[in-house]
PDB file of N, CA and C in Angstrom:
ATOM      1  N   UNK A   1     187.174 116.681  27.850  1.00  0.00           N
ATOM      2  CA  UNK A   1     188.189 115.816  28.407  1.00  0.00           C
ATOM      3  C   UNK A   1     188.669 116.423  29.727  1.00  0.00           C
ATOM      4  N   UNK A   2     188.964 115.455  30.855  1.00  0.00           N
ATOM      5  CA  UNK A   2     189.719 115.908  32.297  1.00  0.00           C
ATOM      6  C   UNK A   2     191.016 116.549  31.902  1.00  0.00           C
ATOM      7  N   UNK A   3     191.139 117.728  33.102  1.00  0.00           N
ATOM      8  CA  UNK A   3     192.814 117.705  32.924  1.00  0.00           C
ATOM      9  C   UNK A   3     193.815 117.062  33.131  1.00  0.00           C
ATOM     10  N   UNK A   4     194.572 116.911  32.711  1.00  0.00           N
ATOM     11  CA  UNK A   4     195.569 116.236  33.690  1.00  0.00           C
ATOM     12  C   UNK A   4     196.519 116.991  34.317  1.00  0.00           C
ATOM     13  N   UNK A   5     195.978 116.645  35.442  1.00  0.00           N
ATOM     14  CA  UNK A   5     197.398 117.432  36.793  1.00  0.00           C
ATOM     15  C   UNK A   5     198.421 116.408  37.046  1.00  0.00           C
ATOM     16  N   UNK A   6     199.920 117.261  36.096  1.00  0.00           N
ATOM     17  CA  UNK A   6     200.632 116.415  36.526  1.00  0.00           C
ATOM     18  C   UNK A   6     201.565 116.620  37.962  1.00  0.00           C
ATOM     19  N   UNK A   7     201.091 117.425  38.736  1.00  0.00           N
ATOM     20  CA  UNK A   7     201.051 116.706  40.041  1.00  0.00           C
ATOM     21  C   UNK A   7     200.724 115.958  40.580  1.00  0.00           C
ATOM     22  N   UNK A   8     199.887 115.125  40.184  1.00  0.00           N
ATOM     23  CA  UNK A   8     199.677 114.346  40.413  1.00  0.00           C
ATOM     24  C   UNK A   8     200.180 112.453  39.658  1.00  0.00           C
ATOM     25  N   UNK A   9     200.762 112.651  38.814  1.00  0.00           N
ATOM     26  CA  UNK A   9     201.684 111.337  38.225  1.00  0.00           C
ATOM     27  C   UNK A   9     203.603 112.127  38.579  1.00  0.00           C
ATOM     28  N   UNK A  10     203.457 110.601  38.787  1.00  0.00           N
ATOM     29  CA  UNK A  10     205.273 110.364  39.109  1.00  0.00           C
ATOM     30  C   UNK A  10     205.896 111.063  38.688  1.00  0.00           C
ATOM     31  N   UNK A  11     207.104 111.942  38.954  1.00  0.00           N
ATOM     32  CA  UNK A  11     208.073 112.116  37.832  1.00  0.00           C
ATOM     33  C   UNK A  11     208.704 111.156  37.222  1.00  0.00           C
ATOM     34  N   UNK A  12     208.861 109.818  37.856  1.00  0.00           N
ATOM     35  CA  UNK A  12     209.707 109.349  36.769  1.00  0.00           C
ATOM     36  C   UNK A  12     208.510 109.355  35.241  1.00  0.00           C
ATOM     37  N   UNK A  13     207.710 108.929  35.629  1.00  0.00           N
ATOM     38  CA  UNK A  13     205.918 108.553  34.495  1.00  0.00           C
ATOM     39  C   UNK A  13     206.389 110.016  33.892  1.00  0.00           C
ATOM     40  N   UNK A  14     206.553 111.514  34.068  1.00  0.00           N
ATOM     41  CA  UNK A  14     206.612 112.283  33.120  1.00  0.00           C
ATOM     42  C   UNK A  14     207.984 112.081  32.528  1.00  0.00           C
ATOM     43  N   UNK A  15     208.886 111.723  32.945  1.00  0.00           N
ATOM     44  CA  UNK A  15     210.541 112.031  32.430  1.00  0.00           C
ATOM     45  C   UNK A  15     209.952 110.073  31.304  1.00  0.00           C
ATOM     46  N   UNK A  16     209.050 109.574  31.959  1.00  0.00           N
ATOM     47  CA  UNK A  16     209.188 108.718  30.312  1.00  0.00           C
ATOM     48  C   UNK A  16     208.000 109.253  29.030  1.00  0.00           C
ATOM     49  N   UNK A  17     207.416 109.878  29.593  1.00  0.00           N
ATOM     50  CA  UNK A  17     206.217 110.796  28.494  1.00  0.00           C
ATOM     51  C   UNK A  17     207.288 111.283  27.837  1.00  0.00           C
ATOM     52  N   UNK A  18     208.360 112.194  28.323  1.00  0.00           N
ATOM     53  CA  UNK A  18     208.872 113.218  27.023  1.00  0.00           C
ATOM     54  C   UNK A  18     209.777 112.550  26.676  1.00  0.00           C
ATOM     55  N   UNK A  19     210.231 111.451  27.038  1.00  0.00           N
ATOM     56  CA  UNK A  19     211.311 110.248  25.787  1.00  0.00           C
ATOM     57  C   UNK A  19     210.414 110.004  24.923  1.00  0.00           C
ATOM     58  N   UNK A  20     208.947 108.908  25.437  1.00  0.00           N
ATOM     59  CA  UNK A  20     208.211 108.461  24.180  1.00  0.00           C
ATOM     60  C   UNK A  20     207.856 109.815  23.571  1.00  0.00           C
ATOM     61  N   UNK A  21     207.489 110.903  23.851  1.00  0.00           N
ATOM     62  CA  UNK A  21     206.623 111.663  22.954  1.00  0.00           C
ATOM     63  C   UNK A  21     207.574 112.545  21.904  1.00  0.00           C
ATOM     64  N   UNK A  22     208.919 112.872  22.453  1.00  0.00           N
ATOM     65  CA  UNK A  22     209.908 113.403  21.599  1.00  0.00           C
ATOM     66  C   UNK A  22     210.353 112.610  21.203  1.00  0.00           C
ATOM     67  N   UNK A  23     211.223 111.617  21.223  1.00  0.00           N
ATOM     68  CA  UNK A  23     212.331 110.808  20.884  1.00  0.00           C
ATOM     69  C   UNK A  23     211.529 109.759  20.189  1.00  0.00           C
ATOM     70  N   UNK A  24     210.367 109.035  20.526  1.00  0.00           N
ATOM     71  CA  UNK A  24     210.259 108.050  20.607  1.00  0.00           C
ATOM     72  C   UNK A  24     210.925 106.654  21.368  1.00  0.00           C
ATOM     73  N   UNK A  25     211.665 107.006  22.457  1.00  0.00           N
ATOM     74  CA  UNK A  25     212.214 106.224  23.134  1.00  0.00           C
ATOM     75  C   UNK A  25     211.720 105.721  24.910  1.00  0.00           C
ATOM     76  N   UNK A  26     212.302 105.225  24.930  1.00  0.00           N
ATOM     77  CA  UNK A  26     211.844 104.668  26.512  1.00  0.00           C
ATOM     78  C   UNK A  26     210.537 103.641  26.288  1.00  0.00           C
ATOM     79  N   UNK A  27     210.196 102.927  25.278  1.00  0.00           N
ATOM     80  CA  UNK A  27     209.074 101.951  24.730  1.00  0.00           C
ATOM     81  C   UNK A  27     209.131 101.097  26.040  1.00  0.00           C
ATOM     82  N   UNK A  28     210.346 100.371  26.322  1.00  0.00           N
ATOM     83  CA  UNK A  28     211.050  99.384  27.300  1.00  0.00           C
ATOM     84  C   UNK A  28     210.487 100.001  28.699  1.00  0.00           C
ATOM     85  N   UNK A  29     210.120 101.209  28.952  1.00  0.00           N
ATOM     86  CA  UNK A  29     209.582 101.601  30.587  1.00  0.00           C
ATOM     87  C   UNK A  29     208.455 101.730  30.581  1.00  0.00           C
ATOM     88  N   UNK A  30     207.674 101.120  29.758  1.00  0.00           N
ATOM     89  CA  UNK A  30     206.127 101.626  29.775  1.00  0.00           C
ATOM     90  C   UNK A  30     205.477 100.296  30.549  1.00  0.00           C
ATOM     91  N   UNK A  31     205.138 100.726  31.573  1.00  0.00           N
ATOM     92  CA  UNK A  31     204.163  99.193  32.702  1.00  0.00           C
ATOM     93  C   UNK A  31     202.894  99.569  33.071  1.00  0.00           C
ATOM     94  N   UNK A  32     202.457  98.428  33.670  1.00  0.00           N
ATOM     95  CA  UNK A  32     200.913  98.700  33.755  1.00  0.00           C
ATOM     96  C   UNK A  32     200.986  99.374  34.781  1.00  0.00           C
ATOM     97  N   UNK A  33     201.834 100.334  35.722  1.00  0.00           N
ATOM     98  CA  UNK A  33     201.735 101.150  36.558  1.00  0.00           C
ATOM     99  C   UNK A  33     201.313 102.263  36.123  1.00  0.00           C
ATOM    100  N   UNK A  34     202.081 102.269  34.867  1.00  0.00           N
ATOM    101  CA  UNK A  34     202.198 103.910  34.291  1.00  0.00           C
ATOM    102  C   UNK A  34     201.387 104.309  32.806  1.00  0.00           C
ATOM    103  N   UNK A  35     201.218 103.398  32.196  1.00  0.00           N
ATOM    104  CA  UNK A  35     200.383 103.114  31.304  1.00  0.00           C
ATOM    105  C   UNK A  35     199.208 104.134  30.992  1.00  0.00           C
ATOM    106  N   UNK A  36     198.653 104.121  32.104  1.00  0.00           N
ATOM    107  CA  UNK A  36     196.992 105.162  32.379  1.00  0.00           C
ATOM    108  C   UNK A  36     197.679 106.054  32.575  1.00  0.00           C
ATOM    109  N   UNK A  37     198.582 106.772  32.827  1.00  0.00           N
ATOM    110  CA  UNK A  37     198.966 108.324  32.878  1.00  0.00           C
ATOM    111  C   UNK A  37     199.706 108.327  31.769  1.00  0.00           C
ATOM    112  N   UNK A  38     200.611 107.910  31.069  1.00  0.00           N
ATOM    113  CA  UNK A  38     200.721 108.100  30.020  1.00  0.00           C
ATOM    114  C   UNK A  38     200.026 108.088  28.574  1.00  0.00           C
ATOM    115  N   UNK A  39     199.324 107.117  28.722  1.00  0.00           N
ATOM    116  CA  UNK A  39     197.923 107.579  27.796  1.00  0.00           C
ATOM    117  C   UNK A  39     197.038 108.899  28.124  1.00  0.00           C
ATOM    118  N   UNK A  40     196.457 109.228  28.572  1.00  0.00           N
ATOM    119  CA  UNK A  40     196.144 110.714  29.759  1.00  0.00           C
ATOM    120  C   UNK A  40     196.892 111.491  29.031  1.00  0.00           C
ATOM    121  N   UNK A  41     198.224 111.317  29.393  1.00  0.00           N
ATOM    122  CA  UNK A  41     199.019 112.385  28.959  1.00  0.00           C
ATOM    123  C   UNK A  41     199.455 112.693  27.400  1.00  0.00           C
ATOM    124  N   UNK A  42     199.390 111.854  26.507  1.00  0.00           N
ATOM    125  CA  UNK A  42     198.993 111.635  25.570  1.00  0.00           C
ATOM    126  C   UNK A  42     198.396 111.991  24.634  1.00  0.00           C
ATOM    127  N   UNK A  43     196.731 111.684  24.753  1.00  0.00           N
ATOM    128  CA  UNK A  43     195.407 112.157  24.835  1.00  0.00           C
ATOM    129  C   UNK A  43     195.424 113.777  25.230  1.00  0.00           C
ATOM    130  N   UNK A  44     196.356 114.301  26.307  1.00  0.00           N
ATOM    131  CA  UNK A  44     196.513 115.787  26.628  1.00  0.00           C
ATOM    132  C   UNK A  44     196.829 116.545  25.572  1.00  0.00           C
ATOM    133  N   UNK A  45     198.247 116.338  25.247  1.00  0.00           N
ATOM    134  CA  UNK A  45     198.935 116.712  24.654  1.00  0.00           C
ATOM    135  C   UNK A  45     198.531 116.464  22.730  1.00  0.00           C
ATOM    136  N   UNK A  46     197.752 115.516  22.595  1.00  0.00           N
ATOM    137  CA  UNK A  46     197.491 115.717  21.169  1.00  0.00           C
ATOM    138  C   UNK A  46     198.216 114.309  20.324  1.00  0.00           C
ATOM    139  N   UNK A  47     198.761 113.914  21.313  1.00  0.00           N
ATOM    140  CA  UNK A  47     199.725 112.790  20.411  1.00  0.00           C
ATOM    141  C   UNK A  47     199.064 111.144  20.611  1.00  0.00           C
ATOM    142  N   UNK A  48     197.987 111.517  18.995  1.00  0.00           N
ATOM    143  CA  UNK A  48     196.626 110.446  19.170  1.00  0.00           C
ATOM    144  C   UNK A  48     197.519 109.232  18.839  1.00  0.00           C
ATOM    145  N   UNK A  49     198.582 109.151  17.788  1.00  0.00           N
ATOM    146  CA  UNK A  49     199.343 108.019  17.590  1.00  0.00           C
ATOM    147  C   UNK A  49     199.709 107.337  18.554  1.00  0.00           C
ATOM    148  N   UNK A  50     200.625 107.844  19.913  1.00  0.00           N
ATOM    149  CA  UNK A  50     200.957 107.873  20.589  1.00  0.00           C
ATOM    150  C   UNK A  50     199.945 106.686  21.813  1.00  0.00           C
ATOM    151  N   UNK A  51     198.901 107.532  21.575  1.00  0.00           N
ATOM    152  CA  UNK A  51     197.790 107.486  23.013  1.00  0.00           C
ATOM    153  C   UNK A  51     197.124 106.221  22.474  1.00  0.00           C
ATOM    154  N   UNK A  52     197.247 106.025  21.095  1.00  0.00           N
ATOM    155  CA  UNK A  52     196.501 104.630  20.697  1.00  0.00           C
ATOM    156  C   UNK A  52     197.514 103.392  21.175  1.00  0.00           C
ATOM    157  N   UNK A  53     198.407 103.965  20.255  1.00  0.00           N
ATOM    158  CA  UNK A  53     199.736 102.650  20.429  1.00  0.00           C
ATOM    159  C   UNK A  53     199.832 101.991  22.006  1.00  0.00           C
ATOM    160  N   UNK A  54     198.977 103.182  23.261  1.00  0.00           N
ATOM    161  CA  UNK A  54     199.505 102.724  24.902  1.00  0.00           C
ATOM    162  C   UNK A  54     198.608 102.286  25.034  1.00  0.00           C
ATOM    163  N   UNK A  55     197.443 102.314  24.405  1.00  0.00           N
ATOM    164  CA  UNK A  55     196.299 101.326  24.718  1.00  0.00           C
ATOM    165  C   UNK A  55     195.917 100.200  24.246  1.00  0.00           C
ATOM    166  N   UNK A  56     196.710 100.272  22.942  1.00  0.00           N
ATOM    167  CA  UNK A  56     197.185  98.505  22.466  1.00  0.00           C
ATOM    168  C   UNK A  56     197.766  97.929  23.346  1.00  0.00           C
ATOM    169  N   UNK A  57     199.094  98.887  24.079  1.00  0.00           N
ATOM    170  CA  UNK A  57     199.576  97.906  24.641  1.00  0.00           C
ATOM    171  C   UNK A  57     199.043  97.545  25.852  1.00  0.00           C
ATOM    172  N   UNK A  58     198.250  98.268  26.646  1.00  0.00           N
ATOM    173  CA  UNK A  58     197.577  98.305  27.856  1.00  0.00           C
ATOM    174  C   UNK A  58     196.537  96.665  27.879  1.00  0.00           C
ATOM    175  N   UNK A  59     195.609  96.774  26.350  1.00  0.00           N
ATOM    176  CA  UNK A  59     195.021  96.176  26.266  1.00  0.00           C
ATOM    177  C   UNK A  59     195.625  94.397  26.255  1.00  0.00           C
ATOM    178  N   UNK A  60     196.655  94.473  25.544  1.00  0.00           N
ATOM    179  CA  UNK A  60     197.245  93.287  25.327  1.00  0.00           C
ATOM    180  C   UNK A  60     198.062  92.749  26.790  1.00  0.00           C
ATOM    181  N   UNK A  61     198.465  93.134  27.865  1.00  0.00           N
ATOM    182  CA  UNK A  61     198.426  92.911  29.192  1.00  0.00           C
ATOM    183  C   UNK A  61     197.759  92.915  29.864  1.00  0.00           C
ATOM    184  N   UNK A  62     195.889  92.926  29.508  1.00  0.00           N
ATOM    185  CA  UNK A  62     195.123  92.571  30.134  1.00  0.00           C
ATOM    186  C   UNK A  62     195.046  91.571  30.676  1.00  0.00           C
ATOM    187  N   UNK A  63     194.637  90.927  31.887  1.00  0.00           N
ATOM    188  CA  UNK A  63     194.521  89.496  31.702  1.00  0.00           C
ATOM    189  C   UNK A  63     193.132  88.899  30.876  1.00  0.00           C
ATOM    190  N   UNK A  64     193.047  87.708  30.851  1.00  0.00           N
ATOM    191  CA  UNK A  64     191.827  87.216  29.806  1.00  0.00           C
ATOM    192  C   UNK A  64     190.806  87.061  31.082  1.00  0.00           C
ATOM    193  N   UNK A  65     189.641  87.362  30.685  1.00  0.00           N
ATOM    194  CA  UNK A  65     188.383  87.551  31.896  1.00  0.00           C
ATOM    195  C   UNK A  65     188.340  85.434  32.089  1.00  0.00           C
ATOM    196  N   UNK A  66     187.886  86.382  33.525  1.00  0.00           N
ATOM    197  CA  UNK A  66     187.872  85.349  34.261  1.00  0.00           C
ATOM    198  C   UNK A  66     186.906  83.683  33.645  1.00  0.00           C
ATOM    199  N   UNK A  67     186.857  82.825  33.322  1.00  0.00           N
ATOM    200  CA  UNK A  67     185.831  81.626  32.988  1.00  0.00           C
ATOM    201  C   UNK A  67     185.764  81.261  34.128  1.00  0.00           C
ATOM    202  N   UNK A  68     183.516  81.115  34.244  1.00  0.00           N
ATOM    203  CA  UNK A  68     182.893  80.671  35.123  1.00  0.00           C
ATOM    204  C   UNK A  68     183.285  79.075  35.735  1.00  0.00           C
ATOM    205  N   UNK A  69     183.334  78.762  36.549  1.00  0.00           N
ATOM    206  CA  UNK A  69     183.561  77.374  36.990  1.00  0.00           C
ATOM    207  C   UNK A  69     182.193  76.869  36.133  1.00  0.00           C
ATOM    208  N   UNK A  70     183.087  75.119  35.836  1.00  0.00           N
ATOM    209  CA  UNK A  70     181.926  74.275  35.233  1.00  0.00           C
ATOM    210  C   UNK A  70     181.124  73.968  36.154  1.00  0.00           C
ATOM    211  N   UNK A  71     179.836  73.906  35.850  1.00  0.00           N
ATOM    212  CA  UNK A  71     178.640  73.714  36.379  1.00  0.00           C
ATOM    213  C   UNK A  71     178.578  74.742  37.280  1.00  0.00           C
ATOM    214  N   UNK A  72     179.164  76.043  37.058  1.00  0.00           N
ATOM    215  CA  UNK A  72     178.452  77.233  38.304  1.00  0.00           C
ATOM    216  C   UNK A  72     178.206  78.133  37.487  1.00  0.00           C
TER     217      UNK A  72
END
Protein backbone atom coordinates (compact mmCIF):
# COMPACT_ATOMS: atom_id res chain seq x y z
CA UNK A 1 0.00 0.00 0.00
CA UNK A 2 1.16 3.94 -0.79
CA UNK A 3 1.91 6.14 2.01
CA UNK A 4 0.06 8.64 2.82
CA UNK A 5 1.74 12.02 3.20
CA UNK A 6 -0.31 13.97 5.09
CA UNK A 7 1.23 16.90 3.81
CA UNK A 8 -0.17 16.62 1.45
CA UNK A 9 -4.29 16.56 2.40
CA UNK A 10 -5.95 19.61 4.00
CA UNK A 11 -5.91 20.17 7.50
CA UNK A 12 -9.24 20.72 7.76
CA UNK A 13 -9.58 16.69 5.80
CA UNK A 14 -7.20 15.60 8.87
CA UNK A 15 -9.00 17.57 11.85
CA UNK A 16 -12.23 15.50 10.25
CA UNK A 17 -10.22 11.98 10.11
CA UNK A 18 -9.64 12.21 13.94
CA UNK A 19 -13.48 13.16 14.75
CA UNK A 20 -14.63 10.20 12.44
CA UNK A 21 -11.88 7.87 13.56
CA UNK A 22 -12.04 8.66 17.43
CA UNK A 23 -15.34 9.95 18.16
CA UNK A 24 -17.11 8.79 15.43
CA UNK A 25 -18.29 12.18 14.63
CA UNK A 26 -18.11 14.74 11.92
CA UNK A 27 -20.23 11.98 9.45
CA UNK A 28 -22.02 15.51 8.27
CA UNK A 29 -18.31 16.84 6.75
CA UNK A 30 -17.47 14.05 4.73
CA UNK A 31 -17.69 15.38 0.66
CA UNK A 32 -16.60 14.21 -2.40
CA UNK A 33 -13.65 16.58 -1.95
CA UNK A 34 -12.38 14.78 0.91
CA UNK A 35 -13.67 11.45 0.69
CA UNK A 36 -10.37 9.90 -1.19
CA UNK A 37 -8.13 11.12 1.58
CA UNK A 38 -10.07 10.05 4.10
CA UNK A 39 -10.49 6.65 2.96
CA UNK A 40 -6.43 6.66 2.34
CA UNK A 41 -6.29 7.63 5.61
CA UNK A 42 -8.30 5.10 6.88
CA UNK A 43 -6.97 2.23 4.98
CA UNK A 44 -3.51 3.85 6.73
CA UNK A 45 -4.34 3.73 9.88
CA UNK A 46 -6.12 0.27 10.07
CA UNK A 47 -9.67 1.45 10.52
CA UNK A 48 -11.14 -1.16 7.75
CA UNK A 49 -14.75 -0.37 9.20
CA UNK A 50 -14.18 2.97 8.79
CA UNK A 51 -12.47 2.90 5.17
CA UNK A 52 -15.42 0.66 3.94
CA UNK A 53 -18.29 2.73 5.34
CA UNK A 54 -16.32 6.02 3.01
CA UNK A 55 -16.52 4.04 0.13
CA UNK A 56 -20.13 3.22 0.42
CA UNK A 57 -20.55 6.46 0.73
CA UNK A 58 -18.24 7.63 -2.06
CA UNK A 59 -19.85 5.08 -4.16
CA UNK A 60 -23.43 6.11 -3.61
CA UNK A 61 -22.56 9.87 -4.87
CA UNK A 62 -21.37 8.56 -7.84
CA UNK A 63 -23.15 9.78 -10.60
CA UNK A 64 -24.96 6.91 -12.73
CA UNK A 65 -22.68 6.32 -16.02
CA UNK A 66 -23.42 8.10 -18.67
CA UNK A 67 -26.43 6.30 -21.38
CA UNK A 68 -25.40 6.22 -24.99
CA UNK A 69 -27.66 8.49 -27.12
CA UNK A 70 -30.47 6.50 -29.00
CA UNK A 71 -29.39 5.39 -32.16
CA UNK A 72 -25.55 6.32 -31.45
Amino acid sequence: MKQVHESRIPAETLEIYQQLSRRGEARERVTESNVADLTKLADRDGHTILAQELREWSANCQPPPEEPAPGG
